[in-house]
Protein backbone atom coordinates (compact mmCIF):
# COMPACT_ATOMS: atom_id res chain seq x y z
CA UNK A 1 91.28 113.18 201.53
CA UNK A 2 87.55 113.63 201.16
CA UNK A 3 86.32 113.30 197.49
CA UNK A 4 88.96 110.27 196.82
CA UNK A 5 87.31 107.31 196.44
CA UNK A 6 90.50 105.32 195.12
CA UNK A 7 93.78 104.36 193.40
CA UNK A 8 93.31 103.93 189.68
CA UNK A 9 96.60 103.76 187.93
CA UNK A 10 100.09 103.34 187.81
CA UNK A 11 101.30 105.02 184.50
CA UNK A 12 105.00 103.65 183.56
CA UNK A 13 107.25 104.76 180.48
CA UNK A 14 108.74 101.93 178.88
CA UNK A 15 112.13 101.88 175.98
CA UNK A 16 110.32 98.54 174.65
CA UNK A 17 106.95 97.96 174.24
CA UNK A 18 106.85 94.04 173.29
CA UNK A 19 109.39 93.55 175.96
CA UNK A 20 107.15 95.52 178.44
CA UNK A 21 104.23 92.96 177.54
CA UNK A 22 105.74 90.20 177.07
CA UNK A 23 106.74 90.98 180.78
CA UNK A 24 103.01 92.19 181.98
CA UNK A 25 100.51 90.88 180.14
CA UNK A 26 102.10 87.24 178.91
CA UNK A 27 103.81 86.14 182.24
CA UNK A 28 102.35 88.51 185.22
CA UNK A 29 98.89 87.70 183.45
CA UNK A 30 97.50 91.17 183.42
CA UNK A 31 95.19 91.15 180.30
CA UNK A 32 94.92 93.53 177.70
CA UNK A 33 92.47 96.00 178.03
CA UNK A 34 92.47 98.88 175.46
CA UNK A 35 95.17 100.85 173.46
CA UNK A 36 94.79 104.58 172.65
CA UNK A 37 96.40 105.49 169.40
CA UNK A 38 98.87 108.75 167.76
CA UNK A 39 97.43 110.45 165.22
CA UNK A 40 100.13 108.19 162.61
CA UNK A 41 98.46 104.97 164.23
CA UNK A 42 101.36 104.75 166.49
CA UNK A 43 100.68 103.14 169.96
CA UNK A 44 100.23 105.88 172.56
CA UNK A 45 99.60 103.58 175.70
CA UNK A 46 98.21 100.52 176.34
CA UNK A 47 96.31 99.60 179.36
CA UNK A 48 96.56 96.72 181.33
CA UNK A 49 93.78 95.09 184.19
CA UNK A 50 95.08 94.51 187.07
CA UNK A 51 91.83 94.25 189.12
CA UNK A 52 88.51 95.56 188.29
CA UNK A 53 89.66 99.10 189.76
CA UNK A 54 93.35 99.04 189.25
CA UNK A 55 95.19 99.20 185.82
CA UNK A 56 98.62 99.31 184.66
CA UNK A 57 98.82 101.89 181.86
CA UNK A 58 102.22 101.23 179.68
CA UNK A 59 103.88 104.41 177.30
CA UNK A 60 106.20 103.21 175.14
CA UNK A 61 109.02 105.87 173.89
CA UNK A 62 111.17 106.21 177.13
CA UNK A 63 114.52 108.29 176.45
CA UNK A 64 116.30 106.26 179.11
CA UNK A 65 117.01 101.86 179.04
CA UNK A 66 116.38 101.89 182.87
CA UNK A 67 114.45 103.50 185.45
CA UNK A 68 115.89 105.14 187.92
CA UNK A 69 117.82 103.68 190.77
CA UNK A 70 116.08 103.05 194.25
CA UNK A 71 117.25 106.55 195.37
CA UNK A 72 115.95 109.03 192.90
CA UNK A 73 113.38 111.22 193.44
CA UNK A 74 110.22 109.92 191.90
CA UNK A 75 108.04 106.79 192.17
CA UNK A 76 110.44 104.22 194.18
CA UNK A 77 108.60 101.05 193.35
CA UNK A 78 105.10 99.52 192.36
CA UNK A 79 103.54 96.78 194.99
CA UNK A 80 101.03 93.96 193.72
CA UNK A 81 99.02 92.50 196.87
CA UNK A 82 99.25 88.44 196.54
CA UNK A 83 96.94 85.98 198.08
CA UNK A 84 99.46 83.53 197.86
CA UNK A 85 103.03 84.60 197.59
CA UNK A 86 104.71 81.04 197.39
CA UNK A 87 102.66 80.01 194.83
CA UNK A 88 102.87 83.18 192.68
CA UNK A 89 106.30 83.52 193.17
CA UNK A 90 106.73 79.79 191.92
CA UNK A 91 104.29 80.96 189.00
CA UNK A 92 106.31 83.83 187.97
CA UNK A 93 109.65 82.09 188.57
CA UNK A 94 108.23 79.38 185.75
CA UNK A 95 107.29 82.22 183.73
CA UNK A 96 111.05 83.23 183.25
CA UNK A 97 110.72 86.20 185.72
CA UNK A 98 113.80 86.33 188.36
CA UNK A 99 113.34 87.35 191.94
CA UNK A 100 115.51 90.13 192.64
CA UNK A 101 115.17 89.38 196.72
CA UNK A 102 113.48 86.26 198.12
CA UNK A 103 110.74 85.52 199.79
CA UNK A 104 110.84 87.10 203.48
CA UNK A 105 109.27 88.88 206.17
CA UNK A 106 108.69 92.75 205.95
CA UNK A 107 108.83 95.13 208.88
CA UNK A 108 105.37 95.77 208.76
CA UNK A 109 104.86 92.34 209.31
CA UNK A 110 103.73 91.12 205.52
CA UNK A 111 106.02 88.73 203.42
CA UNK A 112 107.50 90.17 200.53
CA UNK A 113 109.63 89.36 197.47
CA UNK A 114 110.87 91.67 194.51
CA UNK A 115 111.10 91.63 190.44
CA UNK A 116 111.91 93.79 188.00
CA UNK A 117 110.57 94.56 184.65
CA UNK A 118 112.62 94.91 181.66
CA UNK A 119 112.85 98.64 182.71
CA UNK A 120 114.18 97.98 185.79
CA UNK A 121 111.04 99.54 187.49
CA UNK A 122 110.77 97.82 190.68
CA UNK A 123 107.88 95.78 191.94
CA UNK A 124 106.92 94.33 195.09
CA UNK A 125 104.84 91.37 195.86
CA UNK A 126 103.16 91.56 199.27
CA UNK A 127 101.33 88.90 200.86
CA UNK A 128 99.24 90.82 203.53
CA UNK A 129 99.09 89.22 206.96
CA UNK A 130 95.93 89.56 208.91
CA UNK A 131 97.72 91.50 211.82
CA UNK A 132 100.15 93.51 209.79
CA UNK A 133 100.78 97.49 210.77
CA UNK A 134 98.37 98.29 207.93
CA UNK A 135 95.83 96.59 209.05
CA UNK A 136 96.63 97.91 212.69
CA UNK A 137 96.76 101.62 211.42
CA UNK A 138 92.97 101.41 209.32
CA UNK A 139 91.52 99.66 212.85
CA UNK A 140 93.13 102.62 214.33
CA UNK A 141 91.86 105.38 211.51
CA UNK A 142 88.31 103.62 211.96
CA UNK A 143 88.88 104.29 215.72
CA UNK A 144 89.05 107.77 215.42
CA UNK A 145 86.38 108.22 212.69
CA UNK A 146 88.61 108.76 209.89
């Protein structure tokens, strides 16, 4: 869409807030970059760098212990591009974190594996190959001027 120059955020709601970054900003390594507080000096959300132009914002206070289950309407899962998936994986795996599917090969040609956060929000870690169907379909888009 014309005018959109990007993705900026993923917003989640979270029942714990250490647990939350403990999970993000201790083992994924996503630092710290600001927290907006409630008028009572409560923590609103904090925000989280993932890259330069993507953040993580976290809002602690969620009414449920788990997100919803792969079906529900909504957000189905986050993805987090990785340069090198055996090595993060191996990473993350020494940082306590569980992979909920190993590493394997997508059907868009990328290899993937899966966490979870304490929420149970689901995240995938993609290792882009250089001929995957993205990559294919933005050749394409170019193609046609688009």
């Amino acid at each position: 869409m014309l005018g959109i120059t990007g993705y900026g955020h993923v917003a989640i709601k979270v029942k714990d807030l250490d647990a939350s970054l403990d999970f993000y900003r201790e083992r994924l390594g996503f630092p710290e970059m600001l927290r907006l507080k409630n008028e009572d000096g409560s923590t609103w959300l904090v925000y989280l760098r993932i890259t330069d132009d993507h953040y993580l914002e976290i809002f602690p206070g969620a009414e449920n212990d788990r997100a919803p289950g792969w079906n529900a309407n909504g957000v189905n899962h986050m993805c987090f591009t990785i340069e090198d998936l055996d090595a993060t994986a191996a990473r993350i795996q020494a940082a306590g974190i569980k992979l909920t599917a190993e590493i394997k090969p997508g059907l868009d040609g990328n290899r993937q594996a899966w966490i979870e956060d304490p929420d149970g929000n689901r995240i995938e870690l993609m290792e882009m190959h250089p001929d995957c169907l993205q990559y294919q379909g933005i050749k394409r888009l170019h193609a046609e001027g688009k």
